[in-house]
Protein backbone atom coordinates (compact mmCIF):
# COMPACT_ATOMS: atom_id res chain seq x y z
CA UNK A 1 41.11 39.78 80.39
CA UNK A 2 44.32 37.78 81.70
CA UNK A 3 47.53 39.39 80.51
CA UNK A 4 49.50 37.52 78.75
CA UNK A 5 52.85 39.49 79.78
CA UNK A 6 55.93 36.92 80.37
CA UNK A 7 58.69 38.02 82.13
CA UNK A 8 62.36 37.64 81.53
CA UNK A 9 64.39 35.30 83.90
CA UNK A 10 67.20 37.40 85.66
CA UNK A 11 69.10 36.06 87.79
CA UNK A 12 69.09 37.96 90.94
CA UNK A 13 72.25 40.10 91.70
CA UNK A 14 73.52 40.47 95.09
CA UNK A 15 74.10 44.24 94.29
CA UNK A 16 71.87 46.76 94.72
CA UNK A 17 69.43 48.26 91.88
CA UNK A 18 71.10 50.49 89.67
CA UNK A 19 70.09 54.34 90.30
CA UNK A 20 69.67 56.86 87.29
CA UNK A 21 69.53 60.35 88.26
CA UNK A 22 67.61 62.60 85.28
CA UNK A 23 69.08 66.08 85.58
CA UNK A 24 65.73 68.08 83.33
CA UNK A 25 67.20 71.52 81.52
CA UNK A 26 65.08 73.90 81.32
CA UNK A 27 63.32 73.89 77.57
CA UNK A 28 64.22 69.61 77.66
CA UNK A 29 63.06 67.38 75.32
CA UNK A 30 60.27 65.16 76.19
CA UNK A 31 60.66 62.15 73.71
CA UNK A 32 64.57 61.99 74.37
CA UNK A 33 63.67 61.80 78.45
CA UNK A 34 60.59 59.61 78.32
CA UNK A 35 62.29 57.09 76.13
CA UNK A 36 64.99 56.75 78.42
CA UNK A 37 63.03 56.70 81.72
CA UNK A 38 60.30 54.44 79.92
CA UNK A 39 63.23 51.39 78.98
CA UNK A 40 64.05 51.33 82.84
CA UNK A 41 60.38 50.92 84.14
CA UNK A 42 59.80 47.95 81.47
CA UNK A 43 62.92 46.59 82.12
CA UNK A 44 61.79 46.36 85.92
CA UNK A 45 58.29 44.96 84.71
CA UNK A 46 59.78 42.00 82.22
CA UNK A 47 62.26 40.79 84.95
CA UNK A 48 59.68 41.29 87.13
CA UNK A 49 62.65 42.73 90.23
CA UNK A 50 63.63 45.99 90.53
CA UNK A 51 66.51 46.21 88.82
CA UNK A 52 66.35 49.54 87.92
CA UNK A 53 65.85 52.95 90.23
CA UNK A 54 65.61 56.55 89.30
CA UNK A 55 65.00 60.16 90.77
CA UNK A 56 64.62 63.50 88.94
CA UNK A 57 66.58 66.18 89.65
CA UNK A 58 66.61 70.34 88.63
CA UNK A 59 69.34 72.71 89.49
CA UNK A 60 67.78 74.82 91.53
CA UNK A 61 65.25 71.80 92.84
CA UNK A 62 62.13 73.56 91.26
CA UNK A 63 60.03 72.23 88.89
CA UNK A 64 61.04 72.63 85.15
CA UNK A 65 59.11 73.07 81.68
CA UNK A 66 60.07 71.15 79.05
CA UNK A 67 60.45 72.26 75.70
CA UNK A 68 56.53 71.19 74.45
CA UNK A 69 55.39 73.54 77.46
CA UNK A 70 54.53 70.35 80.35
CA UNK A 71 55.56 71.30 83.90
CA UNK A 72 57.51 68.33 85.42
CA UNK A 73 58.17 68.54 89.44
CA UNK A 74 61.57 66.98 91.02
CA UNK A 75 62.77 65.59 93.81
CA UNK A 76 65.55 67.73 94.70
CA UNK A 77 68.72 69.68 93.52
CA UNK A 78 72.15 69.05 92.61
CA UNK A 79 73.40 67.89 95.64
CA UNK A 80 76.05 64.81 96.08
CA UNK A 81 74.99 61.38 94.51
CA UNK A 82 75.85 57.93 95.61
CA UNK A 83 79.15 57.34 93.08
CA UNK A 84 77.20 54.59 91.80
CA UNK A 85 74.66 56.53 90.27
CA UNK A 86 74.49 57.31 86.69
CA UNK A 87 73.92 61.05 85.64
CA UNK A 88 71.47 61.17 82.76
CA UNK A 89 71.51 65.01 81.29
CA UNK A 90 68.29 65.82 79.40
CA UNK A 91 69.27 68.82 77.29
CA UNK A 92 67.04 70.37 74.71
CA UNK A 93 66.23 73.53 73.51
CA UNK A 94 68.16 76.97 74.21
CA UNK A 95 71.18 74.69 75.73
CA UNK A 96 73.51 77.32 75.71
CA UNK A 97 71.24 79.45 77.98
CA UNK A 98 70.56 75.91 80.55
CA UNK A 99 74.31 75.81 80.74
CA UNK A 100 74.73 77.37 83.95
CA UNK A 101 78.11 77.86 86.09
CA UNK A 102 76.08 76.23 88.70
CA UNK A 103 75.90 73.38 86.46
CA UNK A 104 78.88 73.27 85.31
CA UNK A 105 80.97 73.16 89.03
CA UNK A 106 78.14 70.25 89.90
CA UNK A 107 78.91 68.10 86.77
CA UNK A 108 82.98 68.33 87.31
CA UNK A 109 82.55 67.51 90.80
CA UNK A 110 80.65 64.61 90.20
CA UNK A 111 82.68 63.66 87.53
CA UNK A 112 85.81 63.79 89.42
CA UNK A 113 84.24 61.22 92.07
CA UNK A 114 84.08 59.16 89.34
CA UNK A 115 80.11 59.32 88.34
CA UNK A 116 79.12 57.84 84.96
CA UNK A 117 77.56 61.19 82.79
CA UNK A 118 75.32 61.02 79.76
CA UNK A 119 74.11 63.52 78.04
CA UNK A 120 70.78 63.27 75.83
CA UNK A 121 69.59 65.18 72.59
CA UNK A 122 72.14 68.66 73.17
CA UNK A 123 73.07 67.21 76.50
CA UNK A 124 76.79 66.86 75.43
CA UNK A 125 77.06 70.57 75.03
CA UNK A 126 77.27 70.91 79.23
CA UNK A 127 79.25 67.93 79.56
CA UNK A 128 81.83 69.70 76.49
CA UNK A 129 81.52 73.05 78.45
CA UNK A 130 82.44 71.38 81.69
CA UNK A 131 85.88 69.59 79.97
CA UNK A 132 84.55 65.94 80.37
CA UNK A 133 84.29 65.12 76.77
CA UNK A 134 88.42 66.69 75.79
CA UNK A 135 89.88 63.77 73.64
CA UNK A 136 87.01 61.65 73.20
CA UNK A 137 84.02 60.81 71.15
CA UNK A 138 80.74 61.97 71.68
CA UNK A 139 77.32 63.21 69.46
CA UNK A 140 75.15 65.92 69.24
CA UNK A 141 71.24 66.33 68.05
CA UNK A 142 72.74 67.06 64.52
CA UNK A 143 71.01 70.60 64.09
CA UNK A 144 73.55 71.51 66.59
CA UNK A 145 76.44 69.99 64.93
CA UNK A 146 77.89 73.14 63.56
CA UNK A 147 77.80 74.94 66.41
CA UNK A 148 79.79 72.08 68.63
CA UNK A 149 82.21 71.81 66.03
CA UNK A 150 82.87 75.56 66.08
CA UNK A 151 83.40 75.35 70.20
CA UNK A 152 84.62 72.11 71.33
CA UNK A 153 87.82 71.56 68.39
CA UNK A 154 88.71 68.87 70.95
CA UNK A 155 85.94 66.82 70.98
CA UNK A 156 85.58 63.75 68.07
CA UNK A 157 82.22 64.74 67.30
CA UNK A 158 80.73 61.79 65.58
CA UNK A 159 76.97 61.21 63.38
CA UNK A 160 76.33 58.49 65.55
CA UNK A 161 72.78 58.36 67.32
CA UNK A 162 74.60 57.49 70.51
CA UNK A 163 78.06 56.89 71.81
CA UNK A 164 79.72 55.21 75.16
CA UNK A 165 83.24 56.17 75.70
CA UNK A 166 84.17 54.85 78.93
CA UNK A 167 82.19 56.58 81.69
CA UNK A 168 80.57 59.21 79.67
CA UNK A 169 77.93 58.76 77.05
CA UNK A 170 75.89 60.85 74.67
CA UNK A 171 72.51 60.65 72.26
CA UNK A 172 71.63 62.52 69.64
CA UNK A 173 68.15 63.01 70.95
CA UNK A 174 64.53 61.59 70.03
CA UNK A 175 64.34 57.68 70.38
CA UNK A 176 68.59 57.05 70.53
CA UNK A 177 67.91 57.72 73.84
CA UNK A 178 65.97 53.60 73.29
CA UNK A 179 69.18 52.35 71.59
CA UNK A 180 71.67 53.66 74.22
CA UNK A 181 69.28 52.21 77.25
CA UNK A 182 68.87 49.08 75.69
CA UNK A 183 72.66 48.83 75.26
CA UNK A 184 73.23 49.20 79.04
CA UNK A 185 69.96 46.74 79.96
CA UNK A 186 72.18 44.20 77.24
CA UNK A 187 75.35 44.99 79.72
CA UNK A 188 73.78 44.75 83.03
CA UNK A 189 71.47 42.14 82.69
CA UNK A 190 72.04 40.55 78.96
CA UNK A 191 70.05 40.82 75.15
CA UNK A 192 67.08 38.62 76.44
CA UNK A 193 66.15 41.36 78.67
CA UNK A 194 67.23 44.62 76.20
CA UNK A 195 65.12 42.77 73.19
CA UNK A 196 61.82 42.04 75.56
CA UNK A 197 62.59 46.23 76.22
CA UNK A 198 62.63 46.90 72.87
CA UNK A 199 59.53 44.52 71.80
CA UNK A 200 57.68 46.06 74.68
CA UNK A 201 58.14 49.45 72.82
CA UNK A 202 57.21 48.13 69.25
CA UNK A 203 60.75 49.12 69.06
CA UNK A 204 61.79 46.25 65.73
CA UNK A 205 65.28 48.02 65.15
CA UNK A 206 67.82 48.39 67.33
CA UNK A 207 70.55 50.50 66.51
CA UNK A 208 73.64 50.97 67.44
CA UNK A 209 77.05 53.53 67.46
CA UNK A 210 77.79 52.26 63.78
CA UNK A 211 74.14 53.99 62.79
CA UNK A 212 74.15 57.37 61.97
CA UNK A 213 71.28 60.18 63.09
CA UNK A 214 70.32 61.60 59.97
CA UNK A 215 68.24 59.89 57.13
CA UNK A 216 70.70 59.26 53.88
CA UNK A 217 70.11 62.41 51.27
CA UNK A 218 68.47 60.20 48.75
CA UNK A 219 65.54 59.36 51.76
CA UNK A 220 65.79 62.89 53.05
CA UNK A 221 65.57 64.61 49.37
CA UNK A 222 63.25 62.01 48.36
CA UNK A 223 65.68 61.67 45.75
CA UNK A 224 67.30 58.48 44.07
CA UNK A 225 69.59 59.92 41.74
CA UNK A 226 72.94 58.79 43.03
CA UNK A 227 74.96 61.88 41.34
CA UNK A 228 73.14 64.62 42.40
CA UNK A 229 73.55 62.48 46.13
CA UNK A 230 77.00 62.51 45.47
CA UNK A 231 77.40 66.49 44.92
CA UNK A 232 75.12 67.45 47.74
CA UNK A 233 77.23 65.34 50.32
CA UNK A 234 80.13 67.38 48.64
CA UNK A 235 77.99 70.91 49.37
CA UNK A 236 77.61 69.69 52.77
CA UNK A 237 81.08 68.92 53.62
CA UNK A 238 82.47 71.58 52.16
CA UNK A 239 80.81 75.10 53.51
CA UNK A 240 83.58 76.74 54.71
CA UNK A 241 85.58 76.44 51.12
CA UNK A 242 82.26 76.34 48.52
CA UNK A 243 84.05 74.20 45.50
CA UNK A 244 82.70 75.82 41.94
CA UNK A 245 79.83 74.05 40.00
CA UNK A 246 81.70 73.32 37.82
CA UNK A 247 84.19 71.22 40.02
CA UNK A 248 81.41 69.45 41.33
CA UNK A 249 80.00 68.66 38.05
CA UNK A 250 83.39 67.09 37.07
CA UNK A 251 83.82 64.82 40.35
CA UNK A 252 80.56 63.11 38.64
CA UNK A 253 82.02 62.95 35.41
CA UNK A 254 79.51 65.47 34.10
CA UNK A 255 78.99 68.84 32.87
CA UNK A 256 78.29 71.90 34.26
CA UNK A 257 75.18 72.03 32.11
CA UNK A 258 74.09 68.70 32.85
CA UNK A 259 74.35 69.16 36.77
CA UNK A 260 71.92 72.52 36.16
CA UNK A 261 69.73 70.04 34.43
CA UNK A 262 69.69 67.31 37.06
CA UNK A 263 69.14 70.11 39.80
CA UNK A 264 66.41 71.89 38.64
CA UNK A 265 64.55 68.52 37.54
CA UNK A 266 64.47 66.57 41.02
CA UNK A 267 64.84 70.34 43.81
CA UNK A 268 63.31 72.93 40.90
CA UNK A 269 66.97 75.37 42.02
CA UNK A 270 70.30 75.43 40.61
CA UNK A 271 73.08 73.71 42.40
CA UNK A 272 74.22 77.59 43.28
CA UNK A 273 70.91 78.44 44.76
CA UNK A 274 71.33 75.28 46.67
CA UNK A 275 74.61 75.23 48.08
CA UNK A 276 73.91 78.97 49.33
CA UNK A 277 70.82 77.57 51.14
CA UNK A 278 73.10 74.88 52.80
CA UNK A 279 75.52 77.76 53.96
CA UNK A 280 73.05 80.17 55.17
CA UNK A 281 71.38 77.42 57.26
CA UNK A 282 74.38 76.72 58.71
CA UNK A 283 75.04 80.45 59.44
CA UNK A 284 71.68 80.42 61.31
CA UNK A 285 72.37 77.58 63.62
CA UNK A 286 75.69 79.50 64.52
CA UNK A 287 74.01 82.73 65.08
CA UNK A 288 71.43 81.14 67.00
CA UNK A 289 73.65 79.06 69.02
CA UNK A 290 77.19 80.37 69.80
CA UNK A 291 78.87 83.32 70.63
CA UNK A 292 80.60 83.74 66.85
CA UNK A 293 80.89 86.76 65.80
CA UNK A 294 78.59 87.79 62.80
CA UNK A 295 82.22 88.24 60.76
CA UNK A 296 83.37 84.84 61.61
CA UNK A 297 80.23 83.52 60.93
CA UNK A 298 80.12 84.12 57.70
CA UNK A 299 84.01 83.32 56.93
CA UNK A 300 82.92 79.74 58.87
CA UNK A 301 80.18 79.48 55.72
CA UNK A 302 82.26 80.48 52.77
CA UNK A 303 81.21 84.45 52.62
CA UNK A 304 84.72 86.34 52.32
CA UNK A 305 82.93 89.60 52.42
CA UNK A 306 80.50 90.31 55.63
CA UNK A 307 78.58 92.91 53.64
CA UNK A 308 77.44 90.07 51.13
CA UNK A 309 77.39 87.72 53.97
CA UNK A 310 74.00 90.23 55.08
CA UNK A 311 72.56 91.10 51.72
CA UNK A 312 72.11 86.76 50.97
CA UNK A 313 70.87 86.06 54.78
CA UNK A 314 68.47 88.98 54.67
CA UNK A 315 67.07 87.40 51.15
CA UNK A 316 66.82 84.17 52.50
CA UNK A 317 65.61 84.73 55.62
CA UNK A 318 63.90 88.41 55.13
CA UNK A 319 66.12 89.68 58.24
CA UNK A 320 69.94 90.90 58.68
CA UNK A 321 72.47 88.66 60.91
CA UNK A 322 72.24 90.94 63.40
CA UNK A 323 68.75 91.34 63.96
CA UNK A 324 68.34 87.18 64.03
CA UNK A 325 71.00 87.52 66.80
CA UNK A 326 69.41 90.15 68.68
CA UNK A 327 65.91 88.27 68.43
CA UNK A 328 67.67 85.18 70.10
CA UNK A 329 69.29 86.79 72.76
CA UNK A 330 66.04 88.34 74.05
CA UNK A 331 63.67 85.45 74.19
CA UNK A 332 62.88 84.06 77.58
């Protein structure tokens, strides 16, 4: 059968193709790297020129298992790029652990010969670590939100599913890795190109940094009441200082009897039982991703005392603080 694939008229450039080095982490995420790598190949094939390069890369140059268990080989190490290259960090899983000193040294030195760095899914963690992200904008896979905010106090950590700010750039993981490649195809080589990208992907809606990762808590909750949406997003923003039911219920212009009502209809808990699930989540991503201190753990999610801090997590999660940080710190 004769394919019926048009390309996209580019006009030719007298520069060379633009190179994007993929630095894999160990424990990476597929989707967020494939997306990425996939929107420069089809951008090649629509213009049909090769407007796009790429090489993979590993710290030590070995090959590296992502976090769905693939082995992926690489080219080479981290050794000097062409300053026209663009750095593409694929972070993922156990981030903390793939942030070597190694690493670290490589990214400021490529940094301060004036490389453009991204960082995909928890890829901004490094780039935070290594001081390229002080005073600007940037986003995180939002289950490790928390834990950046906790660290990097000098970072504007946004929602967004991807952010440019000047040279450096960061997803949030999964497919924003699409939105913020199709943004750079739209700057290199215009929208024509970045839609026939997108179409190519049965990609129909491009985002962009206004759009936020996470689903709205109505289409998360599969809820449509817009009060009880109203006094979750107030749970959620509010860890560190729980505000009283009874507070809440009066922000909605309801009672505190009313808001038990409305609670237990649509998520079958009270609004106590659910704002203490909110706050031991978020004491779980801290234990399992920073360096916090069990006691400032639980002061960072509203627990004045550390002893009831332990009784509630080992409820909820049928295991002490401590144990769920010793468990982390001796997987592989």
């Amino acid at each position: 059968m004769q394919s019926q694939l048009q390309s996209v008229a580019i006009v030719p450039h007298a520069t060379k193709p633009r190179k994007f080095v993929f630095v894999l982490l160990p424990k990476f995420t597929l989707l967020s790297f494939a997306s990425a790598l996939e929107c420069l190949r089809i951008s090649n094939r629509m213009s049909n020129q090769i407007l796009y390069e790429w090489e993979i890369i590993s710290e030590n140059g070995t090959s590296i298992i992502c976090s769905a268990g693939i082995e992926f080989s690489v080219d080479h190490d981290l050794n000097e790029l062409n300053r026209d290259d663009t750095i593409m960090l694929c972070g993922g899983e156990n981030i903390r652990a793939a942030t070597t000193k190694r690493l670290l040294s490589w990214l400021r030195r490529e940094s301060r010969r004036g490389l453009a760095i991204a960082g995909l899914c928890t890829g901004a963690f490094p780039l935070a670590k290594a001081g390229l992200l002080e005073g600007k904008r940037a986003t995180i896979h939002w289950e490790n939100q928390d834990s950046f905010t906790e660290e990097f106090e000098n970072v504007e950590l946004t929602k967004s599913v991807f952010i440019i700010e000047g040279n450096r750039m960061t997803t949030a993981g999964g497919t924003s890795s699409i939105d913020l490649m199709l943004k750079l195809i739209a700057n290199d080589h215009g929208e024509d190109l970045a839609n026939a990208v997108a179409d190519q992907q049965i990609y129909s809606s491009i985002r962009t940094t206004q759009d936020v990762q996470r689903l709205s808590v109505p289409t998360r909750l599969g809820v449509r009441h817009p009060k009880l949406g109203q006094v979750i997003q107030m749970m959620e923003r509010n860890i560190e200082e729980p505000i009283s039911p009874s507070i809440l219920a009066k922000h909605v212009a309801m009672s505190t009897r009313q808001l038990e009502r409305l609670f237990r209809r649509y998520l079958s808990r009270s609004p106590k039982r659910y704002y203490m699930e909110l706050r031991l989540q978020k004491a779980r991503n801290l234990l399992m991703q920073t360096d916090m201190s069990v006691i400032n753990v639980a002061l960072a999610c509203g627990f004045a005392s550390p002893s009831h801090f332990s009784k509630c997590y080992r409820a909820h999660y049928a295991t002490t603080p401590y144990r769920e940080r010793g468990s982390q710190s001796t997987k592989p």
